[in-house]
Each structure stands twice: as C-alpha cells, then as structure tokens.
Protein backbone atom coordinates (compact mmCIF):
# COMPACT_ATOMS: atom_id res chain seq x y z
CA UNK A 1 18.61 4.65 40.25
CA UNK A 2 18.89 6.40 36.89
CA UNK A 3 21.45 3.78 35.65
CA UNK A 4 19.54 1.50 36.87
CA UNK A 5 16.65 2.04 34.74
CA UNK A 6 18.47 2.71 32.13
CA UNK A 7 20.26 -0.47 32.19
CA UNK A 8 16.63 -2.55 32.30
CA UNK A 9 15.22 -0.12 29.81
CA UNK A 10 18.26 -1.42 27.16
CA UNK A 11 17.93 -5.06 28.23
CA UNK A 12 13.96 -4.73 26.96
CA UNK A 13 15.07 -3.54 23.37
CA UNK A 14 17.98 -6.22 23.05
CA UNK A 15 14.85 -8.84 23.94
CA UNK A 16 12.46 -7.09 21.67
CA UNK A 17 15.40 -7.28 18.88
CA UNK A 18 15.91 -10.80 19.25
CA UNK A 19 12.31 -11.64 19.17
CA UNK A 20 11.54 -9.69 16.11
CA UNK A 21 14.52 -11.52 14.36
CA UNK A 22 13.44 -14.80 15.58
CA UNK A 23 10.47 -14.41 13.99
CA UNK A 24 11.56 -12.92 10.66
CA UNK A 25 14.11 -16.14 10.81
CA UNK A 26 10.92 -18.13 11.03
CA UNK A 27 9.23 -16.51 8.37
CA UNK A 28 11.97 -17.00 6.18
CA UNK A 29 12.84 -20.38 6.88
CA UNK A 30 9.20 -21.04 6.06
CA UNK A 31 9.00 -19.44 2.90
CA UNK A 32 11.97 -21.17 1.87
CA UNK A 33 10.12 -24.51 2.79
CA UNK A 34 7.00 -23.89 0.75
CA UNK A 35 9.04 -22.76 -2.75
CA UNK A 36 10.95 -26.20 -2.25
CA UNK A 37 7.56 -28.14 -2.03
CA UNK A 38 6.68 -26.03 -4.70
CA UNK A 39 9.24 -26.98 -7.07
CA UNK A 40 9.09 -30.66 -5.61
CA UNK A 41 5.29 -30.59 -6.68
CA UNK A 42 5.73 -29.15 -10.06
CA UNK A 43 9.00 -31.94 -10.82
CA UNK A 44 6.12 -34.55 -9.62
CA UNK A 45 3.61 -33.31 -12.00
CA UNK A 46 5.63 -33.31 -14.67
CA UNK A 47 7.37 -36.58 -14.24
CA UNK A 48 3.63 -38.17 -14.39
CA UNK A 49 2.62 -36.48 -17.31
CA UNK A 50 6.30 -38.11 -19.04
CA UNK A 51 5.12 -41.31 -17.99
CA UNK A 52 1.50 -41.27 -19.04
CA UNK A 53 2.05 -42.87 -22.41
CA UNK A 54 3.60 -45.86 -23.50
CA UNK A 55 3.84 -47.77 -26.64
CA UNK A 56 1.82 -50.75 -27.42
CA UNK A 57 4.26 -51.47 -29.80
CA UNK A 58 7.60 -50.12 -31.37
CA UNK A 59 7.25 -48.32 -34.59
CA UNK A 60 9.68 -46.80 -36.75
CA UNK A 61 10.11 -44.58 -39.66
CA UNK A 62 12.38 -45.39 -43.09
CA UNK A 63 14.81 -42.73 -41.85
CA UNK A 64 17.82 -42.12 -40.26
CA UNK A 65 18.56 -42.56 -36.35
CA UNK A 66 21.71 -41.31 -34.26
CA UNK A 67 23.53 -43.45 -31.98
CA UNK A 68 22.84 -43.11 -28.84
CA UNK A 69 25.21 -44.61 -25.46
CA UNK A 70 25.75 -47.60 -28.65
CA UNK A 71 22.14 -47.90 -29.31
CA UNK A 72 20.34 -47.02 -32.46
CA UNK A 73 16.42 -47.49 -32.85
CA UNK A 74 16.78 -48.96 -36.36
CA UNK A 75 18.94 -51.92 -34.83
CA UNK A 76 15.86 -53.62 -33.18
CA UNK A 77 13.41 -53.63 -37.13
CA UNK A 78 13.55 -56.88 -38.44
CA UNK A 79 12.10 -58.55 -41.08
CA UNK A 80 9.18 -59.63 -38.54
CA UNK A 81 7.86 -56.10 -38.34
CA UNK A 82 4.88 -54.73 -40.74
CA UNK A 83 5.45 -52.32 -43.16
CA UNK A 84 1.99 -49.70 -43.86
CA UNK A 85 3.27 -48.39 -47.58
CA UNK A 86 1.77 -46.94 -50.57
CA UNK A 87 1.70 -48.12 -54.11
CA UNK A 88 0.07 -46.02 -57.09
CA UNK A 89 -2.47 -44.93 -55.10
CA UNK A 90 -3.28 -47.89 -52.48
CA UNK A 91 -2.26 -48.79 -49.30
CA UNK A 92 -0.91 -52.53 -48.35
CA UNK A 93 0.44 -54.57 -44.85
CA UNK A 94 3.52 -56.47 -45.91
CA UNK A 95 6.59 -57.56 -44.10
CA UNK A 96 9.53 -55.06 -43.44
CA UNK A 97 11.63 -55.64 -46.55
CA UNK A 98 14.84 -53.27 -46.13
CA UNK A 99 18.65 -52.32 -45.77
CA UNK A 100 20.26 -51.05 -42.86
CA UNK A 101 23.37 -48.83 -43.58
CA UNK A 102 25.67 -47.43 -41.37
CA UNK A 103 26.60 -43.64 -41.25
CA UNK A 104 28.17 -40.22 -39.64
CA UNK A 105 26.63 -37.03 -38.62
CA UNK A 106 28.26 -34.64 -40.05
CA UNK A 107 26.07 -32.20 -38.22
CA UNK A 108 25.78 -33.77 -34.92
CA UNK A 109 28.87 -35.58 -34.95
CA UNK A 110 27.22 -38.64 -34.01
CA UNK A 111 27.21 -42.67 -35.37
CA UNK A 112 24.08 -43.25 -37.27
CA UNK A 113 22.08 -45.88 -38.72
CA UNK A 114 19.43 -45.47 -41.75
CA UNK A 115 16.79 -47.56 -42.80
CA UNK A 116 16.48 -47.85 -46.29
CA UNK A 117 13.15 -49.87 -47.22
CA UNK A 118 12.29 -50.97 -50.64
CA UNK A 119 9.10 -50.10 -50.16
CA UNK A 120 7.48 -46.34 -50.47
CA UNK A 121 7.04 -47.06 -46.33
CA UNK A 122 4.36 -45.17 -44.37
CA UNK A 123 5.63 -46.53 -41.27
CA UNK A 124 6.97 -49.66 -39.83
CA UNK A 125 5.06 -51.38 -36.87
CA UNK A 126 6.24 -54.24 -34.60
CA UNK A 127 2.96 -55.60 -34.44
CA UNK A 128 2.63 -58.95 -36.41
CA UNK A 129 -1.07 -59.87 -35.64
CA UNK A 130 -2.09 -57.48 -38.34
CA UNK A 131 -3.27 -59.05 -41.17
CA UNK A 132 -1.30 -58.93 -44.40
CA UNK A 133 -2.17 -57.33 -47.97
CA UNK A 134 -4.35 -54.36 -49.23
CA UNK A 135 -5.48 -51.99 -46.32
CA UNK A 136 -8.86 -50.27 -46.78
CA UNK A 137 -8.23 -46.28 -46.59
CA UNK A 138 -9.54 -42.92 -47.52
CA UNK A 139 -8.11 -40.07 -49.46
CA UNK A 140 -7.33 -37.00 -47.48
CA UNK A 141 -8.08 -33.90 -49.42
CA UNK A 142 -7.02 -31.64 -45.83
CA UNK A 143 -4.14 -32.88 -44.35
CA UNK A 144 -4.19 -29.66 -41.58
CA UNK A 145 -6.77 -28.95 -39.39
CA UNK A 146 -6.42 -25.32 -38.65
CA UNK A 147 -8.70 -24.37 -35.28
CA UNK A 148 -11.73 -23.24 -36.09
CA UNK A 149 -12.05 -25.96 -38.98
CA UNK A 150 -14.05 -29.40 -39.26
CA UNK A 151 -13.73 -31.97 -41.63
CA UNK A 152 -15.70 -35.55 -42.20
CA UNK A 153 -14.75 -38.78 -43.36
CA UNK A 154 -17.23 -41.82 -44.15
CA UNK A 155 -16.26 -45.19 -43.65
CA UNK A 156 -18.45 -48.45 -43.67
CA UNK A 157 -21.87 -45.98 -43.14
CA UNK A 158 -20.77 -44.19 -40.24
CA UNK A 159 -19.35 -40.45 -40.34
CA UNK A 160 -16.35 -39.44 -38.57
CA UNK A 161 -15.60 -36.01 -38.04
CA UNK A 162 -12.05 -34.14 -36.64
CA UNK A 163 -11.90 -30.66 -35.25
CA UNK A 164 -9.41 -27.88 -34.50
CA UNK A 165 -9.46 -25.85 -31.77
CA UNK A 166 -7.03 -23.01 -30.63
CA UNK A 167 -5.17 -19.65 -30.92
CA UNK A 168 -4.03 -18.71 -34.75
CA UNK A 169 -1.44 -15.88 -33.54
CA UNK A 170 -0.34 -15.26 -37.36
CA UNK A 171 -1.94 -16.03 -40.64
CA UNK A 172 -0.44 -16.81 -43.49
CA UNK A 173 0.18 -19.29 -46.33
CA UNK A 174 2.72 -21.76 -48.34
CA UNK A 175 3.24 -23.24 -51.73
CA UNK A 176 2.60 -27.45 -51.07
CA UNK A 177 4.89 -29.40 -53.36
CA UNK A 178 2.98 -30.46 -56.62
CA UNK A 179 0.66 -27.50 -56.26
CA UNK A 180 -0.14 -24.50 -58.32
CA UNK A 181 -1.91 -22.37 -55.64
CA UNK A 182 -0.99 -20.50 -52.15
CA UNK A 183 -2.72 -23.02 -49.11
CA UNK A 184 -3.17 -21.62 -45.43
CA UNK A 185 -0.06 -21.92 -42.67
CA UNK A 186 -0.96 -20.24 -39.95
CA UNK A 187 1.22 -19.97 -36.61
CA UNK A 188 -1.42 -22.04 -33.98
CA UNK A 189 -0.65 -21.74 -29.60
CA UNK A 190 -2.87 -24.09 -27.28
CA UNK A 191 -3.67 -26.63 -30.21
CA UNK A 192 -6.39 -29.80 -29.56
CA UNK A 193 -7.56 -31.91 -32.09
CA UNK A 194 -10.94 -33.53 -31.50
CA UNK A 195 -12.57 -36.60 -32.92
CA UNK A 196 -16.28 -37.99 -33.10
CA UNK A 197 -18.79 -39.80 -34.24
CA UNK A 198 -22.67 -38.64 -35.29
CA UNK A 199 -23.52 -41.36 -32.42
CA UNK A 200 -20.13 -40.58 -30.02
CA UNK A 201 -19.53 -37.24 -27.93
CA UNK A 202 -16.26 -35.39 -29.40
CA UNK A 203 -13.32 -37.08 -27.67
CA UNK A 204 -9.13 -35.14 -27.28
CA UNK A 205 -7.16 -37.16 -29.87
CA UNK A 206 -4.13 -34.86 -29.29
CA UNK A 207 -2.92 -31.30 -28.12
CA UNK A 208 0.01 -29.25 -28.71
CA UNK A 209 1.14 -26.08 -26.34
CA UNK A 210 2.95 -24.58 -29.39
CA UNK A 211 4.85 -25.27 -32.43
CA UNK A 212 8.43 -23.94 -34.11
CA UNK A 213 7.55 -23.62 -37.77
CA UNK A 214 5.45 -26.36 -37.67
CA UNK A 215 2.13 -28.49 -37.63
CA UNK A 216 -0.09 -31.18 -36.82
CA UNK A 217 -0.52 -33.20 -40.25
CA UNK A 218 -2.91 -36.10 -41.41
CA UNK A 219 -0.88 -38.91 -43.26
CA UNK A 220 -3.62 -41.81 -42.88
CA UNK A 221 -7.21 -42.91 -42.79
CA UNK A 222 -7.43 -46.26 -42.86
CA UNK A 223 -8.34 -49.34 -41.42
CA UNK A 224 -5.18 -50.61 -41.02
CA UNK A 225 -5.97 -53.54 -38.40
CA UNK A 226 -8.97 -54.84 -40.30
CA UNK A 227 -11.89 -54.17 -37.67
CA UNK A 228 -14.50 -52.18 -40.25
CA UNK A 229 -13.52 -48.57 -37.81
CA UNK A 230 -10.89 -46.25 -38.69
CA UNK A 231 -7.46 -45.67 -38.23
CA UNK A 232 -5.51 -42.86 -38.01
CA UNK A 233 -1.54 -41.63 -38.56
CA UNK A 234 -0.60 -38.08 -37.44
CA UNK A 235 2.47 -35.94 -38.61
CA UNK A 236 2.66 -33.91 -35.16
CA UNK A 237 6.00 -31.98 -35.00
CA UNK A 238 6.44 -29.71 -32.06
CA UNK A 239 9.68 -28.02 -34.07
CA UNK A 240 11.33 -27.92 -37.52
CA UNK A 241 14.75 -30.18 -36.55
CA UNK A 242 12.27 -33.19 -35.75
CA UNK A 243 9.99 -35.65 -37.04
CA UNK A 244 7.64 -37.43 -34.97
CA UNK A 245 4.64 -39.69 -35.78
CA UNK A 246 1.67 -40.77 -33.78
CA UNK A 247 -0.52 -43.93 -34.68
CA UNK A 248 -4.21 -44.34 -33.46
CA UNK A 249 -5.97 -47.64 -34.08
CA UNK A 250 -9.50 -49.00 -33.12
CA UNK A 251 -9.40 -51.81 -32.24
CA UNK A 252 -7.25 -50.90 -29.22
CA UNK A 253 -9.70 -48.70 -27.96
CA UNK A 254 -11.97 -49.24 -25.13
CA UNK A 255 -14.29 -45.85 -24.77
CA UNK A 256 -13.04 -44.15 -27.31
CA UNK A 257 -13.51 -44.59 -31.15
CA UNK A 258 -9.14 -44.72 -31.84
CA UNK A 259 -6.74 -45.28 -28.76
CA UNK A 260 -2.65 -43.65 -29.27
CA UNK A 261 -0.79 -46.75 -29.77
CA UNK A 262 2.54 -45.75 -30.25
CA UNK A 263 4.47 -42.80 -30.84
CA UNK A 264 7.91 -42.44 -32.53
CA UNK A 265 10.49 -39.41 -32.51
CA UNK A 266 13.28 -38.75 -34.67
CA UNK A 267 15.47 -35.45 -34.05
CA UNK A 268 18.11 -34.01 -36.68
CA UNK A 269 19.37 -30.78 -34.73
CA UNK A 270 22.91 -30.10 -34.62
C-alpha cells in the first residue's frame, strides 16, 4: 500500500513538472513573438519615414560625385538644366553651362565624376519651366538659426519670419571666413526650424535629431520661380564628411507658404 502511494504521489509531481514547463515554454515562445513584431513594426516605421519624400525634380551641386554600381549623379546634368548662381552681388536663372571631368578617389578608392560650371553655381535644378535671367532675392545677414532665435525677412509687403527651436548642449563660437570677430557655434540635439507669416500659423520647414560638427545654414532667399513669395535654399548637414542641400519653393506649395522640392546629398568619407 505504501509503494503504492508512493508511486501515485511521484506520478503527481512528474505531471505538475510538465505543466509548469509547458507553460513557461508558452510564455517564452510568446515573448519571443511580440519582440519579432516589435522589430517588424519599428523596420515598418522606418521604411515609411525613408519613403516620405521625393524629389520634384533632380538637383545637383558643382561638386564632385563617386561612382556608384557605374552610375554617377553628375552623368544625368545637361545643358537643359537651370543653373541659380551669383554674380557681384545678384542672383540670375541661366542654363547649366559646364565641364564634366573624370576622376579617382584617392580616399575612397572610388571612380568619380566632377562638375565644373563656369558659373559661381548656387545649385543646378532640372526644372526648365523657370523663367530665365535676374532672380529677385534678399541678403541674409544670419545664415544660422540657433534655437531660441527669430529672424524676419520682407518681401513684396509681407513679413516672413524663421525660428529655431531645440537643445544647445554646448556653447561656443568660430571665426567665419572674411570676418574679423568670434560668431556663435553651438552644439544643437532635437533641432526644428519653423516658418511663418504675420497672416499664416508657424509651419515645420525642417528638423534634425542631431548633428556631427555641424549645422543647418541659410544660402538663399529668393524668389527663384517668379511667383512674388519666397524661396528658400538650406545648407542642412547632419555630419562633417557630407554636403547636402534642401530647396523650398512657393509656388509648389499647397497649405503651406514653401513646399521641400528636392533634396540632394553628396558624401566624401573615406
């Protein structure tokens, strides 16, 4: 009788046993489940927020671009595109009028090809609609926008303002080129630039999570596609080893007083 018992009461803990690690299996197995939609959810995200601008049009800088899988950038200007460039002082729309010369990286190692315009070129844009010659613009006395700062521009009677807004983590300052006194560089996290109108609510023109030794710039105010509102052309490098420039016109906007037309990125990292 004693064996017996015995015998039925070690059956009950084997079942117990197995129960207990069925269910920790369980738990597991659905723990393991939820990080995978996790990361699947997270890939998703991101892949949207990739895709969430295109170009209008091309643009291109008078730089150099690396080969890439036998493509180059600077293969597809032609003499059809419009060059934006500056000439003692002013600002003029006049067809692309360049070389193209071929290269090597010594740095990268790779093929590349550099655009060499005759022109003192502001940017290139594949948009022929726009209307040739002189192109209206302002002077920019504050190419930076640090957070915390506004400035204003007027153009045909109506005021334009463009504010900074973040985290300065580090102040500090630099010697420009040309200039005899220190100006403010500050290191900036969790950047947004802001634009608006007396008459408009404040509207995001751009943001920036962080930046490696550099900054959001101001190259242009103008109104480079002839509609009486105001253009703009940002300097917005996210690190020191690239260059990348963001154009914002009007006329392309629906709500908003500028739309981002087109975006161009140029790396030189080894």
């Amino acid at each position: 009788m004693k064996k017996l018992f015995a015998l039925v009461f070690l059956f009950s803990i084997l079942v117990s046993c197995t129960k207990a690690k069925t269910k920790t299996e369980e738990a597991n197995d659905t723990l393991s489940v939820k990080k995978e939609v996790s990361s699947i959810e997270i890939k998703s995200v991101e892949t949207v927020v990739d895709e969430e601008f295109k170009n209008d049009f091309a643009i291109l800088l008078a730089s150099t671009f690396r080969d890439w899988e036998g493509e180059n950038p600077a293969k597809s200007l032609t003499k059809n595109w419009i060059d934006l460039y500056e000439k003692n002082g002013k600002y003029y729309l006049g067809k692309a009028d360049f070389d193209l010369e071929s290269g090597f990286s010594e740095c990268s190692g790779d093929s590349t090809k550099t655009i060499e315009s005759r022109n003192k070129t502001v940017l290139f844009m594949d948009y022929p609609e726009l209307k040739l010659g002189e192109v209206k613009s302002l002077k920019i006395s504050q190419k930076r926008i640090w957070p915390k700062e506004k400035i204003a521009f007027t153009f045909n009677n109506v005021e334009y303002f463009l504010r900074g807004e973040g985290d300065i983590i580090e102040k500090g300052e630099t010697m420009e080129d040309g200039s005899e006194n220190p100006v403010p560089w500050h290191k900036v996290e969790n950047y947004k630039l802001f634009i608006s109108t007396k008459d408009t609510p404040e509207k995001l023109l751009l943001k920036e999570d962080s930046f490696n030794d550099t900054f959001v710039e101001l190259i242009f105010v103008g109104d480079i596609d002839r509609d009486g509102k105001l253009d703009f052309i940002f300097s917005a490098n996210r690190h020191y080893e690239e260059e990348r420039v963001i154009l914002f016109l009007s006329s392309k906007a629906k709500e908003n007083l500028v739309k981002k037309v087109s975006e161009i990125v140029r790396t030189f990292d080894c």
